[in-house]
C-alpha atoms as a PDB file:
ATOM      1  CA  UNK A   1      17.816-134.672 -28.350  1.00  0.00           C
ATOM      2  CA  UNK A   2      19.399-132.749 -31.362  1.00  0.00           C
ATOM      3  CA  UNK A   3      21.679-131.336 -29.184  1.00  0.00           C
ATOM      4  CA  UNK A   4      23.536-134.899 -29.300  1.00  0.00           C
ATOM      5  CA  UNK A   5      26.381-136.703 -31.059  1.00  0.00           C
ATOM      6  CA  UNK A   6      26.248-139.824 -32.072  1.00  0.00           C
ATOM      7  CA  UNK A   7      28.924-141.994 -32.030  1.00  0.00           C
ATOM      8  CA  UNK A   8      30.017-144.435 -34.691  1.00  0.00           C
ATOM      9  CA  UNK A   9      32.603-147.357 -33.761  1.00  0.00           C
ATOM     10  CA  UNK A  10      34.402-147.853 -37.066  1.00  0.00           C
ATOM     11  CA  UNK A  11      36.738-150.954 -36.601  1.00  0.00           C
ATOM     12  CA  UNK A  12      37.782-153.170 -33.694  1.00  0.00           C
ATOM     13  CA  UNK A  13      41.694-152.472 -34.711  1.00  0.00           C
ATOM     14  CA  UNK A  14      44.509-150.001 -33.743  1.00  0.00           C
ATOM     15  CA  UNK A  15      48.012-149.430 -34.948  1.00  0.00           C
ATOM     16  CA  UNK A  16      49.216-148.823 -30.818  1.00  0.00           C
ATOM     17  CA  UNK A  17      48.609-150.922 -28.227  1.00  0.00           C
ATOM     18  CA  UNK A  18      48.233-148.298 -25.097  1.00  0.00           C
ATOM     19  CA  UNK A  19      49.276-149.845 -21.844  1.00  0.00           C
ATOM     20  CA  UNK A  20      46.044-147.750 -20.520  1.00  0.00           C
ATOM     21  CA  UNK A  21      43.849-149.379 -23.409  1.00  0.00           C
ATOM     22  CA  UNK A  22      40.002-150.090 -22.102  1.00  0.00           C
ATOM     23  CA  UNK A  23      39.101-152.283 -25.213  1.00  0.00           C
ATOM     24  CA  UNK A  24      38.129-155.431 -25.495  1.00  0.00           C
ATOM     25  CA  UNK A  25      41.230-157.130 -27.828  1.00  0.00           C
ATOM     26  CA  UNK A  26      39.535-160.308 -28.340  1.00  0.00           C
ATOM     27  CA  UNK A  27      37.214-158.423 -31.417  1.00  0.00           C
ATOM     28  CA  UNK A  28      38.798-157.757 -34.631  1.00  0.00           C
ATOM     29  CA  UNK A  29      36.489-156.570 -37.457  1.00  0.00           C
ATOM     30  CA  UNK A  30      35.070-153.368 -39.527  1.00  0.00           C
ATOM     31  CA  UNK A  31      32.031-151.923 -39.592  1.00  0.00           C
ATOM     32  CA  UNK A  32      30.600-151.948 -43.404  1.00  0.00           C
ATOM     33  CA  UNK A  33      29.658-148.785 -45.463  1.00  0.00           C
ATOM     34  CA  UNK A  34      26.288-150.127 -45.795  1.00  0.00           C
ATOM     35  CA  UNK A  35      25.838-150.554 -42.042  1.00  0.00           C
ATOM     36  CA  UNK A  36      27.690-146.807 -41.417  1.00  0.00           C
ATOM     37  CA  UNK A  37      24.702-145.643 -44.178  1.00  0.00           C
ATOM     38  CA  UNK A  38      21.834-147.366 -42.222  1.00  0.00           C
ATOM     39  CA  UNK A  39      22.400-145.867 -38.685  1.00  0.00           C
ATOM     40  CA  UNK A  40      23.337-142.105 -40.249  1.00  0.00           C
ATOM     41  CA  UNK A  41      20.082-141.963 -41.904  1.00  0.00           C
ATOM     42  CA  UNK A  42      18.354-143.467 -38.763  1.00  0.00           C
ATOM     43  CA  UNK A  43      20.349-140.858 -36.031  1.00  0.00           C
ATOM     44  CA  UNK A  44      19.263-137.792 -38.133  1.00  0.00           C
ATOM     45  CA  UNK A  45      16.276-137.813 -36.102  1.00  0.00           C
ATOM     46  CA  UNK A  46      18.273-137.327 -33.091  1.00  0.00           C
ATOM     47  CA  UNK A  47      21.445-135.270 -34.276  1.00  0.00           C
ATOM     48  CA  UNK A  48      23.360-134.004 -36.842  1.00  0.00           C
ATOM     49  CA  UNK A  49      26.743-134.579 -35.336  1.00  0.00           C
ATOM     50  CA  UNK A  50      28.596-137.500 -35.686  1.00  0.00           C
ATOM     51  CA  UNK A  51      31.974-138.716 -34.236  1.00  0.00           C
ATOM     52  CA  UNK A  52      33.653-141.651 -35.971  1.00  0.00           C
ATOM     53  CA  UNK A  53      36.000-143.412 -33.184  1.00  0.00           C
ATOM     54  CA  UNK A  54      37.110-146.897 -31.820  1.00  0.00           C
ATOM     55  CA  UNK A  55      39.414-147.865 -31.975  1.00  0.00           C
ATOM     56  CA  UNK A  56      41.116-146.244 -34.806  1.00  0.00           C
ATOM     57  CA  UNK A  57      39.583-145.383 -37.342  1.00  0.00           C
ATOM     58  CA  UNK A  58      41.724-143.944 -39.423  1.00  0.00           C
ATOM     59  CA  UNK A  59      43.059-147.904 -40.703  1.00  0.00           C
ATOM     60  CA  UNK A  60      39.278-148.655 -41.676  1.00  0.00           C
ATOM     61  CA  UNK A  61      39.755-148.659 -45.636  1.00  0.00           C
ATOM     62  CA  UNK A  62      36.725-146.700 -45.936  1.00  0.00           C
ATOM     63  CA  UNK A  63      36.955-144.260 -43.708  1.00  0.00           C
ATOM     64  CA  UNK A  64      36.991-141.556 -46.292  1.00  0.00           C
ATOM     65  CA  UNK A  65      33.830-142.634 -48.171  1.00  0.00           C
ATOM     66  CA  UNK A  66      32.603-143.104 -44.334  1.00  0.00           C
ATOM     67  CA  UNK A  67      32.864-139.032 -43.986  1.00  0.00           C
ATOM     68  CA  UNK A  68      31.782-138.534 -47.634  1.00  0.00           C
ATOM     69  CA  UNK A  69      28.194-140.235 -46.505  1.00  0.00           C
ATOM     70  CA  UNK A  70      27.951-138.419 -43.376  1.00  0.00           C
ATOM     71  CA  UNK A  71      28.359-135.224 -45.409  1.00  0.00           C
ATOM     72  CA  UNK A  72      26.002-136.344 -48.206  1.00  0.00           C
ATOM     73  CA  UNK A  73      23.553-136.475 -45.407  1.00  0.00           C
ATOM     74  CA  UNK A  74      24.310-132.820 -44.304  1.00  0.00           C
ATOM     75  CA  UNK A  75      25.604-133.797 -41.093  1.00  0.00           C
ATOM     76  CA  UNK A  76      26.850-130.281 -39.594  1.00  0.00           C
ATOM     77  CA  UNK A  77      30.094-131.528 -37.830  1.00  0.00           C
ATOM     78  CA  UNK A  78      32.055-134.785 -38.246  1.00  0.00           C
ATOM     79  CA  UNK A  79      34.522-135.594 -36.162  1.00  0.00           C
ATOM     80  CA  UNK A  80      37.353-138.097 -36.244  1.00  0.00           C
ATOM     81  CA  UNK A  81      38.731-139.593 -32.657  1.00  0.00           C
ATOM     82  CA  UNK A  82      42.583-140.974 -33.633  1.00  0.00           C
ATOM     83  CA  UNK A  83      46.112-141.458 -32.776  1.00  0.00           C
ATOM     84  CA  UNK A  84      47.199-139.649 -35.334  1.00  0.00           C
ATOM     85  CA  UNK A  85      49.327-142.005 -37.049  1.00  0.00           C
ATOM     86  CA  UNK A  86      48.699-142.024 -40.407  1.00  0.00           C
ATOM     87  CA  UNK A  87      47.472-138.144 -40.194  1.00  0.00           C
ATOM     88  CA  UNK A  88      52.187-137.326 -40.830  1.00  0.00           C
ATOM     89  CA  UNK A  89      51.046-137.973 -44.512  1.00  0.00           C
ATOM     90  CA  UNK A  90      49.523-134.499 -45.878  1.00  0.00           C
ATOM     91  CA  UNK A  91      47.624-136.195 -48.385  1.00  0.00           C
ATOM     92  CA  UNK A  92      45.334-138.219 -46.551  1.00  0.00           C
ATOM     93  CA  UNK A  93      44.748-135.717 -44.247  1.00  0.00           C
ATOM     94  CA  UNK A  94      43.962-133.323 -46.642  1.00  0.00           C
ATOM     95  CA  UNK A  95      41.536-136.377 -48.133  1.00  0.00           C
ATOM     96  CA  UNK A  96      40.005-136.307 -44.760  1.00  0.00           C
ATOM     97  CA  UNK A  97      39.173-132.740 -44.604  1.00  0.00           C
ATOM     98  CA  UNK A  98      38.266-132.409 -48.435  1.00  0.00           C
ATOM     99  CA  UNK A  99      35.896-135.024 -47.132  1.00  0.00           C
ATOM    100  CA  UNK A 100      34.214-132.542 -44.752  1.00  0.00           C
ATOM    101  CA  UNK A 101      36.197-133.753 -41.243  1.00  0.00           C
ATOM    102  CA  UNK A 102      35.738-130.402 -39.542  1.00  0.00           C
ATOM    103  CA  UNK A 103      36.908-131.812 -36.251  1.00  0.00           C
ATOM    104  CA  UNK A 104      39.649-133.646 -34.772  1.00  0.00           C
ATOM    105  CA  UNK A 105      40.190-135.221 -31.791  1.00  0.00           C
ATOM    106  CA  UNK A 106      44.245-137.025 -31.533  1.00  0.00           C
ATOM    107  CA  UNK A 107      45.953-138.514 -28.666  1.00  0.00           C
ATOM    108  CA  UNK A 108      49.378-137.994 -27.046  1.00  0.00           C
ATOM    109  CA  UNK A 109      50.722-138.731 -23.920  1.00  0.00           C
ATOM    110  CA  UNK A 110      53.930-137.425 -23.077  1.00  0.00           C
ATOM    111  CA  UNK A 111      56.477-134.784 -25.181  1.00  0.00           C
ATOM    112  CA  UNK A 112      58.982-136.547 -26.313  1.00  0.00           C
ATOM    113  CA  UNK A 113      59.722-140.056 -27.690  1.00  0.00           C
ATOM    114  CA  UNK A 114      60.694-142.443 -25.002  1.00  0.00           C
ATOM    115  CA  UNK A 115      58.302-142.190 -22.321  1.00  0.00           C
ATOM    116  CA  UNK A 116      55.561-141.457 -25.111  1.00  0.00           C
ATOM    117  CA  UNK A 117      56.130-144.679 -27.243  1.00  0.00           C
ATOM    118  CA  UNK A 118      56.809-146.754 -23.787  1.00  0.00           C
ATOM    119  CA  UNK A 119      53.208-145.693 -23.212  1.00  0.00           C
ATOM    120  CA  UNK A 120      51.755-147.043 -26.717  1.00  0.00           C
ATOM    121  CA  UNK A 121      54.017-149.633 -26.725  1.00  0.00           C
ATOM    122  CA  UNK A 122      55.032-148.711 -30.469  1.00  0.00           C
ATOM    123  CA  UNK A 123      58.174-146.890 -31.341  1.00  0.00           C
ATOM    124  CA  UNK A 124      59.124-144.530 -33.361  1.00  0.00           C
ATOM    125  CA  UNK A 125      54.923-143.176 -33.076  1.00  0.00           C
ATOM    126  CA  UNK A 126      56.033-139.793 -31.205  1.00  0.00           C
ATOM    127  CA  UNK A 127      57.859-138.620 -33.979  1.00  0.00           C
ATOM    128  CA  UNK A 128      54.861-139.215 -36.009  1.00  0.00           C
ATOM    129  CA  UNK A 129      53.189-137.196 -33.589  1.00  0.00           C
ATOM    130  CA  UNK A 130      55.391-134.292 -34.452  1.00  0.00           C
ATOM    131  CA  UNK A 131      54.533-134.508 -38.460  1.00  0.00           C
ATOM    132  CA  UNK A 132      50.979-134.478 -37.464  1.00  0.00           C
ATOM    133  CA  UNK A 133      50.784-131.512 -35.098  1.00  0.00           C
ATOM    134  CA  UNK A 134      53.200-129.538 -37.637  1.00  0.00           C
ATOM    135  CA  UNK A 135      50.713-130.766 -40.571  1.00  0.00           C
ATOM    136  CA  UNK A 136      47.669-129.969 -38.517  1.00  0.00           C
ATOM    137  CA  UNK A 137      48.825-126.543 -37.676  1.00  0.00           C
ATOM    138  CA  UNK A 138      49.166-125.198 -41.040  1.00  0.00           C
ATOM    139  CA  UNK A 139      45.997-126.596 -42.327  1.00  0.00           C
ATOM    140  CA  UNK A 140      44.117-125.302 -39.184  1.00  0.00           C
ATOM    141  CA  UNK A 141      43.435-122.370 -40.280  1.00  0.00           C
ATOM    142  CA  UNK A 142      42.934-122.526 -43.652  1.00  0.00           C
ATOM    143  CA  UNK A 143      40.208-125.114 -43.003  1.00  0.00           C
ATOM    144  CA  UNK A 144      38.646-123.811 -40.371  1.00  0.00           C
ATOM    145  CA  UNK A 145      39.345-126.398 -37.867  1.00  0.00           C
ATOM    146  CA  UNK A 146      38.622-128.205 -34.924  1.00  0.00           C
ATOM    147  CA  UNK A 147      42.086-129.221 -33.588  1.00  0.00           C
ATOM    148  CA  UNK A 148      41.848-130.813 -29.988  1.00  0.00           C
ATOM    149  CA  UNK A 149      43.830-133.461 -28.273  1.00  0.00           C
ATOM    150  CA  UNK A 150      43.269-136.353 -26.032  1.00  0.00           C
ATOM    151  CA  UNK A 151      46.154-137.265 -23.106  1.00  0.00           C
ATOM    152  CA  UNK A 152      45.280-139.871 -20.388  1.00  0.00           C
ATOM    153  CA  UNK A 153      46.949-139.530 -17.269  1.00  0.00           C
ATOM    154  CA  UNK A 154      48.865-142.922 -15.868  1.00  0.00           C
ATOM    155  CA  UNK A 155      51.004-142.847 -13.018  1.00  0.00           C
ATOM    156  CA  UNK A 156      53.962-142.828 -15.978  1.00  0.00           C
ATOM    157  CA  UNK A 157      52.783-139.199 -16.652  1.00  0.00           C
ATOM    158  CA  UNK A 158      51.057-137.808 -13.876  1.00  0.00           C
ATOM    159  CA  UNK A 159      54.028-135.885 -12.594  1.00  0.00           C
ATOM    160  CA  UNK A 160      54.863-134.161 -15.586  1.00  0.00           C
ATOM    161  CA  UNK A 161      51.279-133.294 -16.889  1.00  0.00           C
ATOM    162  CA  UNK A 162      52.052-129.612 -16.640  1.00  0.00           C
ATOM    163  CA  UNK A 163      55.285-130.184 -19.133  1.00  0.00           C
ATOM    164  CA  UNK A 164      52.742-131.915 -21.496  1.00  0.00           C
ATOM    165  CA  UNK A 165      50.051-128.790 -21.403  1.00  0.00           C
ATOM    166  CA  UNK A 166      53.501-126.698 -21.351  1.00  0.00           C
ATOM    167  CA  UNK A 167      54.687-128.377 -25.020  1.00  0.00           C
ATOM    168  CA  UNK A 168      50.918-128.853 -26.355  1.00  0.00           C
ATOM    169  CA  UNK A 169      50.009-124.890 -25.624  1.00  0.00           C
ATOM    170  CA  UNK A 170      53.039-124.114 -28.830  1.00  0.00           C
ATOM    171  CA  UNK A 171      50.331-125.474 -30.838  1.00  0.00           C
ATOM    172  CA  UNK A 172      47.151-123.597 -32.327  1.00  0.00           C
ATOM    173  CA  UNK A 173      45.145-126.411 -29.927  1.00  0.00           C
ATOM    174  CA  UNK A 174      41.354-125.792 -29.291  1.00  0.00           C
ATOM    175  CA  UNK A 175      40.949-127.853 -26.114  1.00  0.00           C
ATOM    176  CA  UNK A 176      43.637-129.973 -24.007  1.00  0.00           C
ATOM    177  CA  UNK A 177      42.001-132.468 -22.641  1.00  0.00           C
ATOM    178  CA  UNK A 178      43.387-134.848 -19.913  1.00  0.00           C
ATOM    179  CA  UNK A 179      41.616-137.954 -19.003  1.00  0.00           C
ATOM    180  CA  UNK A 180      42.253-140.267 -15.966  1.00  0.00           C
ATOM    181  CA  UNK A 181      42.196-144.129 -16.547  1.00  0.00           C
ATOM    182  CA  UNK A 182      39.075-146.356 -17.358  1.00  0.00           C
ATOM    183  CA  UNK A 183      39.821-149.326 -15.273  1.00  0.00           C
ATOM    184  CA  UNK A 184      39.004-151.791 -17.639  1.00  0.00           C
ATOM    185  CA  UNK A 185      40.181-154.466 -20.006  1.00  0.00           C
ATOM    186  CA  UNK A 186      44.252-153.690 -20.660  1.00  0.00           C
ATOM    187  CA  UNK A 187      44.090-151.561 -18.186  1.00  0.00           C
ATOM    188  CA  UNK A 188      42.928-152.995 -15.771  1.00  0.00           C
ATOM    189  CA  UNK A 189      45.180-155.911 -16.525  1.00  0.00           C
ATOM    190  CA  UNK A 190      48.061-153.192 -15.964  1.00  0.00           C
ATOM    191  CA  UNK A 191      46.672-151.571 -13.001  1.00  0.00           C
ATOM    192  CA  UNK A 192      49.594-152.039 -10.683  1.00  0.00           C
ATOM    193  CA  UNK A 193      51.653-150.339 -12.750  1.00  0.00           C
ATOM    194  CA  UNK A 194      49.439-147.365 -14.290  1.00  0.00           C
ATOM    195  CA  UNK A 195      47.006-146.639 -11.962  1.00  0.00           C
ATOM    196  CA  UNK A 196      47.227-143.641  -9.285  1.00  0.00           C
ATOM    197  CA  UNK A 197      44.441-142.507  -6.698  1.00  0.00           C
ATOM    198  CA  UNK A 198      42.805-139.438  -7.968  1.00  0.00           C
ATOM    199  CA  UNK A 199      43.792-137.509  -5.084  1.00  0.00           C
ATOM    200  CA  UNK A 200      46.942-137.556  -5.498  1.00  0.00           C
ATOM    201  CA  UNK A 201      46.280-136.506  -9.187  1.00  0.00           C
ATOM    202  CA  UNK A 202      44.268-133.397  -8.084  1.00  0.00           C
ATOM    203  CA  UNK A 203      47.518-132.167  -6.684  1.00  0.00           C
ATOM    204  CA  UNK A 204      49.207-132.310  -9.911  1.00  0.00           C
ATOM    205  CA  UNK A 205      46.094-130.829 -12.191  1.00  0.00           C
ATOM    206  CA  UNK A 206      46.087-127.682  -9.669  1.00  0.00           C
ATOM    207  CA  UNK A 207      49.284-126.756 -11.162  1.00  0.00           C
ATOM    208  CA  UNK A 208      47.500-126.017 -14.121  1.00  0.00           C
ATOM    209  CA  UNK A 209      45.214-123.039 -12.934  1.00  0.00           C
ATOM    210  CA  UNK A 210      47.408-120.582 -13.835  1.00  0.00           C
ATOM    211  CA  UNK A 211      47.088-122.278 -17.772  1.00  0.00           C
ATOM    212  CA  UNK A 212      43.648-122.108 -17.546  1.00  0.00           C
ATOM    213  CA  UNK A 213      43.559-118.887 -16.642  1.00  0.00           C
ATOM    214  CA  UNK A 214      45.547-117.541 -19.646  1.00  0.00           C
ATOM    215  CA  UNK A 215      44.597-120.053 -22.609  1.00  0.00           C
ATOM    216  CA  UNK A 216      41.105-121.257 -21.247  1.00  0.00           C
ATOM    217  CA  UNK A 217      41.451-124.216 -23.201  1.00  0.00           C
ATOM    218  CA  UNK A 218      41.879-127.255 -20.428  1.00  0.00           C
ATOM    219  CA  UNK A 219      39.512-129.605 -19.603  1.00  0.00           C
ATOM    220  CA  UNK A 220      39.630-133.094 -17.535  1.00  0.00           C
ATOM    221  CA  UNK A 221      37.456-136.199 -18.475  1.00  0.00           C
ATOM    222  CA  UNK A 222      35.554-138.497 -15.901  1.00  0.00           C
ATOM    223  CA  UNK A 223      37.451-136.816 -12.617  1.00  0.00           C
ATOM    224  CA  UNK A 224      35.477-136.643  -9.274  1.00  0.00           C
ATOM    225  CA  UNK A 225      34.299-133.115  -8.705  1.00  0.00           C
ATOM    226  CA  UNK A 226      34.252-133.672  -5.105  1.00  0.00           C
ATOM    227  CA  UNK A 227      38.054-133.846  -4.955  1.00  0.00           C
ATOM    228  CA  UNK A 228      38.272-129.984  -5.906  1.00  0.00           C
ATOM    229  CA  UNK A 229      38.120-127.480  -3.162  1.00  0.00           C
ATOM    230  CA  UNK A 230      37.052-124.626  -5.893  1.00  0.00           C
ATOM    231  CA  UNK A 231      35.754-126.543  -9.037  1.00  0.00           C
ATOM    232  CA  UNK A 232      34.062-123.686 -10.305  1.00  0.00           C
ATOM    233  CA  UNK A 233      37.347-121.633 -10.600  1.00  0.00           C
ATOM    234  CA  UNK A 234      39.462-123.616 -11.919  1.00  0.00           C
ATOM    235  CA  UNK A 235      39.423-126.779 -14.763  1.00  0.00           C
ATOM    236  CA  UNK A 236      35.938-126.467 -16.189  1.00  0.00           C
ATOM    237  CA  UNK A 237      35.026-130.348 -16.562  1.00  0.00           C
ATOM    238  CA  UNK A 238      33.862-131.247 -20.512  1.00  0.00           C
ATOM    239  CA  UNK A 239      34.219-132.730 -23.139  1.00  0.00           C
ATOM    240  CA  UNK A 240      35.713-131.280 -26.215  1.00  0.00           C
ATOM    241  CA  UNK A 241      32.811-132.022 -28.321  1.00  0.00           C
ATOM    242  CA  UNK A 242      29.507-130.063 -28.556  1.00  0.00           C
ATOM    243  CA  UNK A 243      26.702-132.265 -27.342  1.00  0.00           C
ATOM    244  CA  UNK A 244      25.774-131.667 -23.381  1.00  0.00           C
ATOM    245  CA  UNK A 245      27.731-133.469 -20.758  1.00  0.00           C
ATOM    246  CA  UNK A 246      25.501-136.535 -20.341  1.00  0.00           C
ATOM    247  CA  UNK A 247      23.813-136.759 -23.404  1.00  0.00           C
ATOM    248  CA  UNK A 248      25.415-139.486 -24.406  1.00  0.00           C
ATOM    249  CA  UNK A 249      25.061-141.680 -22.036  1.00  0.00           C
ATOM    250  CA  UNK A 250      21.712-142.503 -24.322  1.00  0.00           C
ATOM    251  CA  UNK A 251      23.986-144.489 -26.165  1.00  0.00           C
ATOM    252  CA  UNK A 252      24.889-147.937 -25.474  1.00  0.00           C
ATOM    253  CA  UNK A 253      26.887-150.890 -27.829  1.00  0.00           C
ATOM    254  CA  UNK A 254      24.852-152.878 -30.419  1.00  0.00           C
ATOM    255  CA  UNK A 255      26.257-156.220 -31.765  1.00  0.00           C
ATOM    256  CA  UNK A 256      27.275-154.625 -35.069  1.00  0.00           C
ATOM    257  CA  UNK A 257      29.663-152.057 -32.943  1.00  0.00           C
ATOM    258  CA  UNK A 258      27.928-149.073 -33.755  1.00  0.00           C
ATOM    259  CA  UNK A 259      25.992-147.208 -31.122  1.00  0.00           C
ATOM    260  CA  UNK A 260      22.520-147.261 -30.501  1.00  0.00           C
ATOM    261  CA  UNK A 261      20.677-144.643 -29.139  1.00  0.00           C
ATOM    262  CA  UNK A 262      18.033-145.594 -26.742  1.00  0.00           C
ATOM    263  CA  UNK A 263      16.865-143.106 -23.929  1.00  0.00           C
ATOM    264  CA  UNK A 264      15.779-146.014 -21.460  1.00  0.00           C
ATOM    265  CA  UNK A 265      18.884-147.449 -21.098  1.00  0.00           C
ATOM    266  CA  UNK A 266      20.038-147.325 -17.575  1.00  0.00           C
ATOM    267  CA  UNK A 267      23.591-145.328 -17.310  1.00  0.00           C
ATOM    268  CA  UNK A 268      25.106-147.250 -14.967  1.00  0.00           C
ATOM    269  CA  UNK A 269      24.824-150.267 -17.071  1.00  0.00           C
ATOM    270  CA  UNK A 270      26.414-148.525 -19.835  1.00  0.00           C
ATOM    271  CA  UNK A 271      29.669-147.017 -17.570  1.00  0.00           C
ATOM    272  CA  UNK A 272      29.949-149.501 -14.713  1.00  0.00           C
ATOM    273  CA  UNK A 273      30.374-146.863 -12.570  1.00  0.00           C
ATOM    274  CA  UNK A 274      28.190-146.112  -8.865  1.00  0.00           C
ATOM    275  CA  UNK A 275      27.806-143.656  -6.279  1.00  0.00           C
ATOM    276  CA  UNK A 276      27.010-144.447  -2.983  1.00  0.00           C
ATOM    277  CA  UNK A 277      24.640-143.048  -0.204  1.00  0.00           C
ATOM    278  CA  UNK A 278      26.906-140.097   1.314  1.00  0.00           C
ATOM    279  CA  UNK A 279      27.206-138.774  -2.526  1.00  0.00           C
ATOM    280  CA  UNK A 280      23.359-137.783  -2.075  1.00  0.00           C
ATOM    281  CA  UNK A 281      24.835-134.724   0.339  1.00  0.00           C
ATOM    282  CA  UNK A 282      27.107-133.614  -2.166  1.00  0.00           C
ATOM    283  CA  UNK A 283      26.404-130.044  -4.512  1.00  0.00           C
ATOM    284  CA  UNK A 284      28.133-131.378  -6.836  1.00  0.00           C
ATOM    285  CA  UNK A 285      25.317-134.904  -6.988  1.00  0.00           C
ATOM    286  CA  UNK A 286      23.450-134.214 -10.386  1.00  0.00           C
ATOM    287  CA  UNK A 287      26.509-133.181 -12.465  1.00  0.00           C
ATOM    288  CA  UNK A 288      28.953-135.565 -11.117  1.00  0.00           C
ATOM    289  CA  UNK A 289      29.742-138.300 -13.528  1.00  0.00           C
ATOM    290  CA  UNK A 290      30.363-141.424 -10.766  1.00  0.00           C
ATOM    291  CA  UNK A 291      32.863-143.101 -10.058  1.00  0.00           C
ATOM    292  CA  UNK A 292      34.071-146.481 -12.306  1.00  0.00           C
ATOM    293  CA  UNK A 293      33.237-149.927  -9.786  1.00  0.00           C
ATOM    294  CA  UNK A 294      36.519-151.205 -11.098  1.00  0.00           C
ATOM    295  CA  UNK A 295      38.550-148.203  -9.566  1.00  0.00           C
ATOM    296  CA  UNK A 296      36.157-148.443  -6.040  1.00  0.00           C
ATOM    297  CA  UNK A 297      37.307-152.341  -5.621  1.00  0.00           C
ATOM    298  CA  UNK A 298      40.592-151.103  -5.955  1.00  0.00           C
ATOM    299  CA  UNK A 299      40.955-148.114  -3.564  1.00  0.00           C
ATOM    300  CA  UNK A 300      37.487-147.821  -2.300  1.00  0.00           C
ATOM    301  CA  UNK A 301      35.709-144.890  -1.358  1.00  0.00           C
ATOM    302  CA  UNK A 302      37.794-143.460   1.583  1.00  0.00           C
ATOM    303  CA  UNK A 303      39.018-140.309  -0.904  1.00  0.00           C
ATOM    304  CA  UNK A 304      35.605-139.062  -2.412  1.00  0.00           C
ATOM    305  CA  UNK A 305      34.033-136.878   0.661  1.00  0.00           C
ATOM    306  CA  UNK A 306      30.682-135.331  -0.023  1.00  0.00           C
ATOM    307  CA  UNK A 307      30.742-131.408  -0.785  1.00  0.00           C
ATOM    308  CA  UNK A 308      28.492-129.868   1.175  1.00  0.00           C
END
């Protein structure tokens, strides 16, 4: 199980408020150094990779002694999931990466400011976006970086995903990666007005073979394979991260809102997600990551025919 990362769930705040969010927004606290300590020693058994995420924790006030343990402990690569806010100010990125972050993993969702803040519900965060990827980009390098972004695809955006991929390929980006909705909590709440069948998505990430085909650098989060005709030559489905695809889904929430890895807990119970009989014929059966119950009450299964 080395070949996992574990995941560690900082704080139960965030300085957007994403229309798409899949929180729950009735939490509010931090997790404690002493508690980030614990579970690092305890996961070395299992990894030395460790993401520090949820929701963001760049606002945790000890996020930076956070990485400072995780490198005490010679964890290899430490990663930071954000939206980037606070990263327009040089110095406590730089803290972050004197630290030993050696990846980085920010989110944006359109390119430029309207739509983009409409979508976080905060304004004025796009051009914060700009100071970051301008900041990010000259450090990049020197640090030997990890530099990857996170967009998820609403129908706001859906249209124009190939502009976003267009504007984000200027940048010295690792992986693009472009997630459809998790129908749950806020956005469930806003599913009339975000949500889209992934079908009609497909049509819009097929524009984006020709990118993939020149940077090699796209990839799409928890998307149906059976709803591309040539999977194989086109998107390659991952994560940006380097543990295997399903590895973990070991993981599941404790009460102190870290993660807990525990190899008998079931996967579905973790995800919420199913697939039904007819997905048995499918090629694509043992990789596929299922499909989320929330999305299957709302559009049922009529669009997800079995590859045979």
């Amino acid at each position: 199980m080395k070949d996992q990362r574990v995941h560690i769930l900082t704080s139960w705040w965030c300085t957007n408020d994403c229309i798409f969010c899949m929180d729950d927004k009735t939490i509010r606290n931090f997790i404690t150094l002493d508690k980030v300590r614990e579970n690092l020693i305890e996961w070395l058994k299992y990894s030395n990779e460790v993401t520090f995420t949820s929701w963001e924790p760049t606002i945790h006030p000890k996020i930076v002694e956070m990485i400072w343990i995780a490198k005490e402990l010679w964890y290899k690569t430490i990663q930071i999931i954000s939206n980037w806010r606070k990263y327009k100010d040089i110095n406590f990125l730089l803290d972050l990466i004197n630290a030993w972050v050696t990846d980085f993993i920010v989110s944006i969702h359109w390119y430029n400011e309207n739509l983009h803040d409409s979508i976080v519900r905060r304004k004025w965060v796009f051009n914060d976006v700009l100071k970051w990827l301008i900041n990010l980009s000259k450090l990049k390098e020197k640090y030997n970086l990890v530099f990857n972004t996170n967009t998820t695809i609403i129908r706001q955006n859906y249209k124009e995903v190939y502009k976003i991929v267009y504007f984000l390929e200027k940048f010295p980006i690792d992986s693009i990666v472009l997630n459809v909705v998790i129908p749950q909590e806020e956005a469930y709440k806003n599913k009339e007005d975000i949500l889209v069948k992934y079908s009609i998505i497909s049509k819009e990430f097929e524009k984006l073979v020709e990118f993939q085909k020149k940077y090699n650098n796209i990839y799409i989060n928890w998307f149906p394979y059976c709803l591309w005709e040539n999977i194989e030559s086109m998107i390659w489905f991952r994560e940006p991260v380097s543990f295997k695809q399903w590895d973990i889904n070991f993981a599941r929430h404790s009460d102190n809102h870290s993660l807990e890895l525990n190899d008998k807990f079931d996967i579905s119970m973790i995800n919420w997600k199913s697939k039904r009989e007819e997905c048995k014929k499918c090629k694509y059966y043992n990789n596929c990551e299922w499909i989320w119950d929330s999305y299957i009450k709302l559009f049922w299964w009529n669009e997800f025919l079995p590859k045979i």
